[in-house]
N, C-alpha and C. Protein backbone atom coordinates (compact mmCIF):
# COMPACT_ATOMS: atom_id res chain seq x y z
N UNK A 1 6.49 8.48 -24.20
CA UNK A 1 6.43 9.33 -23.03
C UNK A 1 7.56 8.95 -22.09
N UNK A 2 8.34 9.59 -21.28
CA UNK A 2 9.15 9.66 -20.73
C UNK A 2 8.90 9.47 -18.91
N UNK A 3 9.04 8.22 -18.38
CA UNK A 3 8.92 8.28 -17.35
C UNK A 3 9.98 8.48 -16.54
N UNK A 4 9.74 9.02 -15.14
CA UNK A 4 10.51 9.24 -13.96
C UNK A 4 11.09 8.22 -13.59
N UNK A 5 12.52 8.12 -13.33
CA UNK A 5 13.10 7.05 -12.70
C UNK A 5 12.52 7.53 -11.20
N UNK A 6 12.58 8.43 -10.76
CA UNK A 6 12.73 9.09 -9.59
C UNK A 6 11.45 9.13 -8.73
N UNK A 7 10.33 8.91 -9.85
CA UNK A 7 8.66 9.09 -9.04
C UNK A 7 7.89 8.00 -9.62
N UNK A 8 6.77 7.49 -8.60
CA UNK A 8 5.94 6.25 -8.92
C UNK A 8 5.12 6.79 -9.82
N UNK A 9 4.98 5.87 -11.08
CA UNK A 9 4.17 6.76 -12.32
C UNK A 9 2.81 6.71 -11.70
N UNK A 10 2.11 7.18 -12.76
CA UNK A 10 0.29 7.16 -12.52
C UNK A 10 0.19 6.37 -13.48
N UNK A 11 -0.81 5.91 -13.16
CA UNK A 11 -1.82 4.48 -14.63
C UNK A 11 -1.85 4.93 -15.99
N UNK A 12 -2.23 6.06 -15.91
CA UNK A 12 -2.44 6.89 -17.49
C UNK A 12 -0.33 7.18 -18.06
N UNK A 13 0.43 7.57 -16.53
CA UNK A 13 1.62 7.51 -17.74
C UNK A 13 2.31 6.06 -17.91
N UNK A 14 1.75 5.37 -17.12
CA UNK A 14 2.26 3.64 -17.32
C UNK A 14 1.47 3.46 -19.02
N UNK A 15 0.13 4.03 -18.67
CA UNK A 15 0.02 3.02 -20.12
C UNK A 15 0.49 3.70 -21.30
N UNK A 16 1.20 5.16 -21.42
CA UNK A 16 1.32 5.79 -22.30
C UNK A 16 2.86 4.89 -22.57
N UNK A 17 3.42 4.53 -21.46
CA UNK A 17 4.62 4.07 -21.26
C UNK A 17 4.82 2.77 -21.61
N UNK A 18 3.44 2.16 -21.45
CA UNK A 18 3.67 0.83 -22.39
C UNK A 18 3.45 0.42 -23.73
N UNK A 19 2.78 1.65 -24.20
CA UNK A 19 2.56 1.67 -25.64
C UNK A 19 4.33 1.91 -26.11
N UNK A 20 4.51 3.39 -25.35
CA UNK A 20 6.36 3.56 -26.24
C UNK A 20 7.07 2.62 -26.19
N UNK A 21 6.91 1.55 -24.95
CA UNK A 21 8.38 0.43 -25.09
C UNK A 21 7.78 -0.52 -25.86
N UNK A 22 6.60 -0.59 -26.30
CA UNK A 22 5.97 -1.71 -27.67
C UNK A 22 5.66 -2.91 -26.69
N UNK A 23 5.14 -2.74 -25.14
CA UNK A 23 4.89 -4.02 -24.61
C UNK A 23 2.91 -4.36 -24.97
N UNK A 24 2.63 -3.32 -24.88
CA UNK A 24 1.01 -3.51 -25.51
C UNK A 24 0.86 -2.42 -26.42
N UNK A 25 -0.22 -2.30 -27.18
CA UNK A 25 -0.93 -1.91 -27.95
C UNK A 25 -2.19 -1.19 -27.07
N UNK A 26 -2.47 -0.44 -26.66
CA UNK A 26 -3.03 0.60 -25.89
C UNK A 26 -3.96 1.41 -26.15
N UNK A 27 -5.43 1.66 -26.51
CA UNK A 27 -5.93 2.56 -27.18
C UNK A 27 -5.59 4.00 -25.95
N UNK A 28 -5.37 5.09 -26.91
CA UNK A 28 -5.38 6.41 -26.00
C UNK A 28 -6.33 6.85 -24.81
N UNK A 29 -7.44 6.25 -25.07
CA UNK A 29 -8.42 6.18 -23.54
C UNK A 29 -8.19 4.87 -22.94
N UNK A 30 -7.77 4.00 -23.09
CA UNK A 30 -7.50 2.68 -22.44
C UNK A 30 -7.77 3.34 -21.05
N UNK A 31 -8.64 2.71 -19.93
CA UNK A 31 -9.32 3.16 -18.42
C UNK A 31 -7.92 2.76 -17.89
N UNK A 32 -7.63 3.63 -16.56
CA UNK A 32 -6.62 3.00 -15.79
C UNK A 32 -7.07 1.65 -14.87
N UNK A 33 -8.44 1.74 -14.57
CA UNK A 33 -8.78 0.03 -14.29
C UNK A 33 -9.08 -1.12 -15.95
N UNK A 34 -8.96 -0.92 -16.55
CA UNK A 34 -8.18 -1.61 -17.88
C UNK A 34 -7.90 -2.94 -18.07
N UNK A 35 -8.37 -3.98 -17.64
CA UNK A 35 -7.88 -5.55 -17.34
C UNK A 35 -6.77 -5.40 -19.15
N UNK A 36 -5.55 -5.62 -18.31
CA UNK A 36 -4.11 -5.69 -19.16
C UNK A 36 -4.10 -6.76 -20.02
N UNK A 37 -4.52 -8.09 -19.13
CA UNK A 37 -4.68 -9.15 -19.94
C UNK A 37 -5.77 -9.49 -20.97
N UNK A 38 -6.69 -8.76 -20.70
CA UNK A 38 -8.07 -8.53 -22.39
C UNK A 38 -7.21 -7.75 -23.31
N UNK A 39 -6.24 -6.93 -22.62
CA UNK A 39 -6.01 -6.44 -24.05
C UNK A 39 -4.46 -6.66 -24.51
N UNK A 40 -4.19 -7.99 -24.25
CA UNK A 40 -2.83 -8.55 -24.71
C UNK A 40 -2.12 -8.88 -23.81
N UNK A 41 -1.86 -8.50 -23.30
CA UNK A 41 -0.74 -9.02 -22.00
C UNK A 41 -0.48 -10.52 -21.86
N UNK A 42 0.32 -11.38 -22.77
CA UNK A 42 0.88 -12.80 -22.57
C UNK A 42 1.78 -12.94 -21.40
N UNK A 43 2.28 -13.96 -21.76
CA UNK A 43 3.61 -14.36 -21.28
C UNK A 43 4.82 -13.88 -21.95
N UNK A 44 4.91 -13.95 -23.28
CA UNK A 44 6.02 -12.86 -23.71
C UNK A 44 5.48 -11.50 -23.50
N UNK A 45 4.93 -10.39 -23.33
CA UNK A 45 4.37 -9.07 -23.24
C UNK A 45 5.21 -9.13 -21.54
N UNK A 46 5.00 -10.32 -20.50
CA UNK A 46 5.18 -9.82 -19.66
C UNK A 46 6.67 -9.93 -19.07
N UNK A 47 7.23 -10.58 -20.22
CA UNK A 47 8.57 -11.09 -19.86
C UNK A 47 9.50 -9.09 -20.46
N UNK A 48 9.02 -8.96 -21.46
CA UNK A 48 9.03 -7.50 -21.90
C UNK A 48 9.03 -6.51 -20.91
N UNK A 49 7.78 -6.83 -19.91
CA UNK A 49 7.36 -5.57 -19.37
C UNK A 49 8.42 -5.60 -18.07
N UNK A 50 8.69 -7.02 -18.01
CA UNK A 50 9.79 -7.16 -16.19
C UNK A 50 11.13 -6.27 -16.92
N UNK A 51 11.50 -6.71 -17.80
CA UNK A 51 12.95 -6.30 -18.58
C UNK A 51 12.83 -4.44 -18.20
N UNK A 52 11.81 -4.08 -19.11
CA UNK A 52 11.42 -2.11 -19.34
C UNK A 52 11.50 -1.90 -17.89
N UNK A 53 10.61 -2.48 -17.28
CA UNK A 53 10.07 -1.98 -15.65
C UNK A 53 11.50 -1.97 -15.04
N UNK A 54 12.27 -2.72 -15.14
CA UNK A 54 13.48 -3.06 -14.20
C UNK A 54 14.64 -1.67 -15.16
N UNK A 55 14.77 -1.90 -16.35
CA UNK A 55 15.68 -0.90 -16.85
C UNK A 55 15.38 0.28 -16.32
N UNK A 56 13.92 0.80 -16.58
CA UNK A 56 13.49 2.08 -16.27
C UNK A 56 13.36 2.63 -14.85
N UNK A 57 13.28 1.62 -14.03
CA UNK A 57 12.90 1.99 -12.73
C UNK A 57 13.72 1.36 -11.80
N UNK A 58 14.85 0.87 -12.46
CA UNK A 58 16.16 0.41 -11.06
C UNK A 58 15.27 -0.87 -10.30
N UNK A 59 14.30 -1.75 -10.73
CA UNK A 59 13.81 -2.52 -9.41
C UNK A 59 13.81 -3.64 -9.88
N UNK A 60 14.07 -4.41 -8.91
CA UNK A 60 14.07 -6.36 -9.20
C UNK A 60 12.69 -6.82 -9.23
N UNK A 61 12.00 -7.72 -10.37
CA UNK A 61 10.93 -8.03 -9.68
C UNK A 61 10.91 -9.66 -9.75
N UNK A 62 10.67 -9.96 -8.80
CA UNK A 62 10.54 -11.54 -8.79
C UNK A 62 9.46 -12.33 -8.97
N UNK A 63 9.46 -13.54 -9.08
CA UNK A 63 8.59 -14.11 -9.37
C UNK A 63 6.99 -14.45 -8.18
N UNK A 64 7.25 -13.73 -7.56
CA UNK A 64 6.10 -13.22 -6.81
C UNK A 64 5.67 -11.66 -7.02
N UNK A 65 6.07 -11.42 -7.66
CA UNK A 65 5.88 -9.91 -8.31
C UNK A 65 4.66 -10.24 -9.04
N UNK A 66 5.29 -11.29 -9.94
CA UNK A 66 4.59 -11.21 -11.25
C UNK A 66 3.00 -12.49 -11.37
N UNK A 67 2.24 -11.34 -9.95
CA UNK A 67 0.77 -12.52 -10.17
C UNK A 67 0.14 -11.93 -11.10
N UNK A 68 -1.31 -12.30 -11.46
CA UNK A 68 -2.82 -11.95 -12.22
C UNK A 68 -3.01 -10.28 -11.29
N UNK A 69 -2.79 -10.35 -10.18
CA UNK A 69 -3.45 -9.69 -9.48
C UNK A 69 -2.49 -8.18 -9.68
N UNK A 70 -1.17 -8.30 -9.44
CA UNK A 70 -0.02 -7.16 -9.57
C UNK A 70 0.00 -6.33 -10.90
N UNK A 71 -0.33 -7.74 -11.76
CA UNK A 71 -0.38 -6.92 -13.33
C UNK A 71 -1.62 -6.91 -14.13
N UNK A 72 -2.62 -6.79 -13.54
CA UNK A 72 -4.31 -6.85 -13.48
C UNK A 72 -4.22 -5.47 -14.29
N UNK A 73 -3.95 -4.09 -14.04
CA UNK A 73 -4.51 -2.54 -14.79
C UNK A 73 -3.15 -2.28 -14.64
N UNK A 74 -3.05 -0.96 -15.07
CA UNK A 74 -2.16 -0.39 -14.81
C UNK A 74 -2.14 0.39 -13.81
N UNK A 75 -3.39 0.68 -12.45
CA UNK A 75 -3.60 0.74 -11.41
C UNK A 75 -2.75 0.16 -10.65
N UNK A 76 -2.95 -1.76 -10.65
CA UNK A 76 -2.44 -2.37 -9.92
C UNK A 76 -0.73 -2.49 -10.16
N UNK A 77 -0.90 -1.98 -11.35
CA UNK A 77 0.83 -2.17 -12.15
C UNK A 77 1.91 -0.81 -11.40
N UNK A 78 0.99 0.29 -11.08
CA UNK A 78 1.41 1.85 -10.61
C UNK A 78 2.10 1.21 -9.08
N UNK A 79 0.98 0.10 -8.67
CA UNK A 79 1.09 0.01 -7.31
C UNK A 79 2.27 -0.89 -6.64
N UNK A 80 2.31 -1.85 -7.81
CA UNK A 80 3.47 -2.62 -7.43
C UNK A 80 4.59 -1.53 -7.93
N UNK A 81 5.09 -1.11 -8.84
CA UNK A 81 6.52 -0.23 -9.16
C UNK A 81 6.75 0.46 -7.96
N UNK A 82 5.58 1.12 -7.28
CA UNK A 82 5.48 2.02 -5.52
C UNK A 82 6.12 1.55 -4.52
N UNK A 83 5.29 0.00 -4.63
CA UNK A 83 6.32 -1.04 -3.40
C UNK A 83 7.78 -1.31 -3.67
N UNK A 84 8.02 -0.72 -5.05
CA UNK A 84 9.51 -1.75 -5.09
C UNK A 84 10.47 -0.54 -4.76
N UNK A 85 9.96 0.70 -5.53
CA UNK A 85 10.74 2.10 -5.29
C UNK A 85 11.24 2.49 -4.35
């Protein structure tokens, strides 16, 4: 799926969006409150996801970006890309 450089995604196209760049494995109903880390989300998954997030969306994220709490769903994941945009 093809996200917007230009607009803050929604949860449902983040996770469609993390299945295409191969950072998780995603079932097609995966909930947008979703705990990321039950369903894979390491330390390499997230080193992946800073790389995609930053190519795709022009934004720096630093290491205060990257708590439990920022990359908790893809809710909380919609919300941080918002702040950085």
């Amino acid at each position: 799926m093809e996200v917007s450089k230009k607009k803050t995604p929604t949860p449902i196209e983040l996770i469609d969006w993390l299945n295409d760049e191969g950072v998780l494995e995603l079932d097609w109903d995966f909930p947008e409150e979703g705990d990321l880390f039950a369903a894979g989300l390491d330390s390499m998954a997230v080193m992946q996801l800073v790389v995609a997030v930053e190519d795709r969306f022009g934004i720096e994220l630093g290491p205060e970006d990257l708590t439990k709490t920022n990359l908790a769903t893809p809710t909380t994941l919609a919300a941080l890309i918002a702040a950085k945009i």
